[in-house]
C-alpha atoms as a PDB file:
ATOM      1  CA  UNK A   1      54.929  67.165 139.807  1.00  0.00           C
ATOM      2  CA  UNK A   2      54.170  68.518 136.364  1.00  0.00           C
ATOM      3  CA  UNK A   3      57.485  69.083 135.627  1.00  0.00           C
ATOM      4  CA  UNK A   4      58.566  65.796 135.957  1.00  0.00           C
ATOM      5  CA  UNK A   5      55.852  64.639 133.159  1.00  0.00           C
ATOM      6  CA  UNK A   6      56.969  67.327 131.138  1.00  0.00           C
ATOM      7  CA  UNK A   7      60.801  67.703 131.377  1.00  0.00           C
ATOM      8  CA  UNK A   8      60.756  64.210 129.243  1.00  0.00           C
ATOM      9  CA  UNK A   9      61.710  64.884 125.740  1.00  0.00           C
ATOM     10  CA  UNK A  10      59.216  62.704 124.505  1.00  0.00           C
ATOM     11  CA  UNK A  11      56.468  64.688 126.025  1.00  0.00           C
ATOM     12  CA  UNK A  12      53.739  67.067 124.313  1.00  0.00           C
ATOM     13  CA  UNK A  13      53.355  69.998 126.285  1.00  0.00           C
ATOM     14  CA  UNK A  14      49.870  72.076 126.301  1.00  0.00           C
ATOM     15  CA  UNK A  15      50.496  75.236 127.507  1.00  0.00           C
ATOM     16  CA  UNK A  16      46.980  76.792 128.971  1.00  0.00           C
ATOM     17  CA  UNK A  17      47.264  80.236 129.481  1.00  0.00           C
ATOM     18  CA  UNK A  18      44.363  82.771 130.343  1.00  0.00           C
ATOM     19  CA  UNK A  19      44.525  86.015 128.121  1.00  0.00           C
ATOM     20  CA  UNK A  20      42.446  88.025 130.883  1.00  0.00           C
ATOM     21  CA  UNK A  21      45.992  88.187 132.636  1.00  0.00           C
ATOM     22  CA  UNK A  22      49.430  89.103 131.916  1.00  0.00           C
ATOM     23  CA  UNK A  23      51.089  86.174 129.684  1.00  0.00           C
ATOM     24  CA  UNK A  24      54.332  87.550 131.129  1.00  0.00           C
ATOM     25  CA  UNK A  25      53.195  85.917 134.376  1.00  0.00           C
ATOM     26  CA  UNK A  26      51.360  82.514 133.359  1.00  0.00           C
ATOM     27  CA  UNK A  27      52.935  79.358 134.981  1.00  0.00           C
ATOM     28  CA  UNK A  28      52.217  77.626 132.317  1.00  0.00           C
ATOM     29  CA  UNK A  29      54.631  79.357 129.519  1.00  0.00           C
ATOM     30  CA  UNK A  30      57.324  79.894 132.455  1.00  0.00           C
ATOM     31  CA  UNK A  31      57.276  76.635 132.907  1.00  0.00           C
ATOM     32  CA  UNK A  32      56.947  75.270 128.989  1.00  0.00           C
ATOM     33  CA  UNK A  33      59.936  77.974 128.322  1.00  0.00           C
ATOM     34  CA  UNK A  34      62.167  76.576 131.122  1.00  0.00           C
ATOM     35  CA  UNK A  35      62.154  72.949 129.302  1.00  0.00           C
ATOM     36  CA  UNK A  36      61.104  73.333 125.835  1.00  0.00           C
ATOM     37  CA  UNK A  37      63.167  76.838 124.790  1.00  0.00           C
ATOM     38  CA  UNK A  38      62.653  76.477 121.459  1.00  0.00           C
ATOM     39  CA  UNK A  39      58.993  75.310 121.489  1.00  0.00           C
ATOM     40  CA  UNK A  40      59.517  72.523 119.778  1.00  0.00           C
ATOM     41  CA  UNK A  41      57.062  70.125 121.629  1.00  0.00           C
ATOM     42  CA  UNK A  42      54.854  72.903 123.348  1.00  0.00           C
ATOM     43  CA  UNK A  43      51.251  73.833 122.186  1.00  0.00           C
ATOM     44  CA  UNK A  44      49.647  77.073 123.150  1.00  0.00           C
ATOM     45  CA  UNK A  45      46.223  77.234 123.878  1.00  0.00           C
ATOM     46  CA  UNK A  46      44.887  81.093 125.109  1.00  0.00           C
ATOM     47  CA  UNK A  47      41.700  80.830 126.729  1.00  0.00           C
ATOM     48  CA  UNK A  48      39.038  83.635 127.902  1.00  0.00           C
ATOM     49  CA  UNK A  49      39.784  85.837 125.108  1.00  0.00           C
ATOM     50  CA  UNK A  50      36.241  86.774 125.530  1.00  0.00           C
ATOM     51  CA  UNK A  51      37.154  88.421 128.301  1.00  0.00           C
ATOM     52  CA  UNK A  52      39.892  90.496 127.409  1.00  0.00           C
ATOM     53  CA  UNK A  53      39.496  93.876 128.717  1.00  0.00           C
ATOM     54  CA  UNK A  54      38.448  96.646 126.111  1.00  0.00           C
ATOM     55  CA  UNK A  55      41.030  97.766 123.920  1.00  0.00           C
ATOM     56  CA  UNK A  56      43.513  94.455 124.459  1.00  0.00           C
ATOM     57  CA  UNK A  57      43.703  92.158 121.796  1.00  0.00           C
ATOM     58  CA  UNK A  58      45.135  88.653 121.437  1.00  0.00           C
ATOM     59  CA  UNK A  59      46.770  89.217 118.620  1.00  0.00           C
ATOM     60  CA  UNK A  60      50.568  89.158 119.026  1.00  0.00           C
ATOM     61  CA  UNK A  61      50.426  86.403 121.212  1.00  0.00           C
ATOM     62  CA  UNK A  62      48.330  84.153 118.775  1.00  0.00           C
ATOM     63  CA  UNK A  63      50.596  84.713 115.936  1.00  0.00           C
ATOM     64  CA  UNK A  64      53.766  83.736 118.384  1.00  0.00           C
ATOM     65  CA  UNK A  65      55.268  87.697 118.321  1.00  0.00           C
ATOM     66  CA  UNK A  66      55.334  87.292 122.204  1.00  0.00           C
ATOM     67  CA  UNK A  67      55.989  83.357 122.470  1.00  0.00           C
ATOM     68  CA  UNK A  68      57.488  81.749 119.670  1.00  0.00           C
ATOM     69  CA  UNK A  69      56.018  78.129 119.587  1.00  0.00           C
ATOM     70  CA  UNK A  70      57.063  75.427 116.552  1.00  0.00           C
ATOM     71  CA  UNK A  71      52.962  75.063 116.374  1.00  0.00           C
ATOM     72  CA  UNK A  72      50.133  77.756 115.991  1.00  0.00           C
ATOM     73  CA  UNK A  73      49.264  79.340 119.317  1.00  0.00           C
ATOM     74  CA  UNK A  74      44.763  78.307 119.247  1.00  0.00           C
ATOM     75  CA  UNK A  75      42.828  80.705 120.839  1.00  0.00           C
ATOM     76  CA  UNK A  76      39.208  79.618 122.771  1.00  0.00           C
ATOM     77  CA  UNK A  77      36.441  81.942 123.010  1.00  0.00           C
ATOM     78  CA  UNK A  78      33.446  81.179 124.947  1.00  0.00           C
ATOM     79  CA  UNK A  79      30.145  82.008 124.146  1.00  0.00           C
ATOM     80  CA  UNK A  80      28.194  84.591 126.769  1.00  0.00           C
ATOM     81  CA  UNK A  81      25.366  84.363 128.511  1.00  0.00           C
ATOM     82  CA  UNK A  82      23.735  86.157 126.125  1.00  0.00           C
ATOM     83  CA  UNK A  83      24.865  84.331 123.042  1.00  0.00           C
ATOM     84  CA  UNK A  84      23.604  81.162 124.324  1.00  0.00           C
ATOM     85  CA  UNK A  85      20.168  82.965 124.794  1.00  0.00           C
ATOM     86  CA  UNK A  86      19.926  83.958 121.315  1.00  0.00           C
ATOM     87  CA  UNK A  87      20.890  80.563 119.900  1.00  0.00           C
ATOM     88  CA  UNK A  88      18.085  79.562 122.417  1.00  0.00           C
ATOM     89  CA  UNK A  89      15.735  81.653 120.789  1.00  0.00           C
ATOM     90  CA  UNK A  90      16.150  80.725 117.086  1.00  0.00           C
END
C-alpha cells in the first residue's frame, strides 16, 4: 500500500528509521532506496537515538556516510524519565 503513495514522482518520502536497530535492515530506507535511488525526494528522520546502545553513535548515518539523501538526515532524541523529572523539579 505504501508503495503505491510513494512510487509517484511527485511524492515526499519520510523515511522513519529507529537507530536502536540495524539501518541495514529498516523497511523504511529499503523501501525509500528501491524508488528514490538517488534521494532526491526522501527525508530521513532517525529516531530513539537515546537509546542507542553504549558505544554506538549516530553519526555516519546523520551526516548521509551510510545513506546518501539530497536533504539532511534529522535525528529525534527523547527526553527520559528522568529528564522530565528534573524539568519537573525546577
Amino acid at each position: 500500500m505504501v508503495r503505491s503513495f510513494i512510487e509517484k514522482p511527485n511524492c515526499i518520502i519520510l523515511a522513519i528509521s529507529p537507530a536502536n536497530q540495524d539501518s541495514a535492515t529498516s523497511d523504511a530506507i529499503k523501501i525509500s532506496r528501491e524508488v528514490d535511488p538517488k534521494g532526491e525526494r526522501t527525508f530521513g528522520v532517525l529516531t530513539k537515538i537515546d537509546l542507542m546502545d553504549k558505544g554506538t553513535n549516530a553519526v555516519d548515518i546523520l551526516e548521509g556516510k551510510s545513506y546518501r539523501l539530497q536533504f539532511p538526515w534529522i535525528g529525534v532524541v527523547n527526553r527520559s524519565q528522568a529528564d522530565s523529572l528534573h524539568c519537573h523539579m525546577k
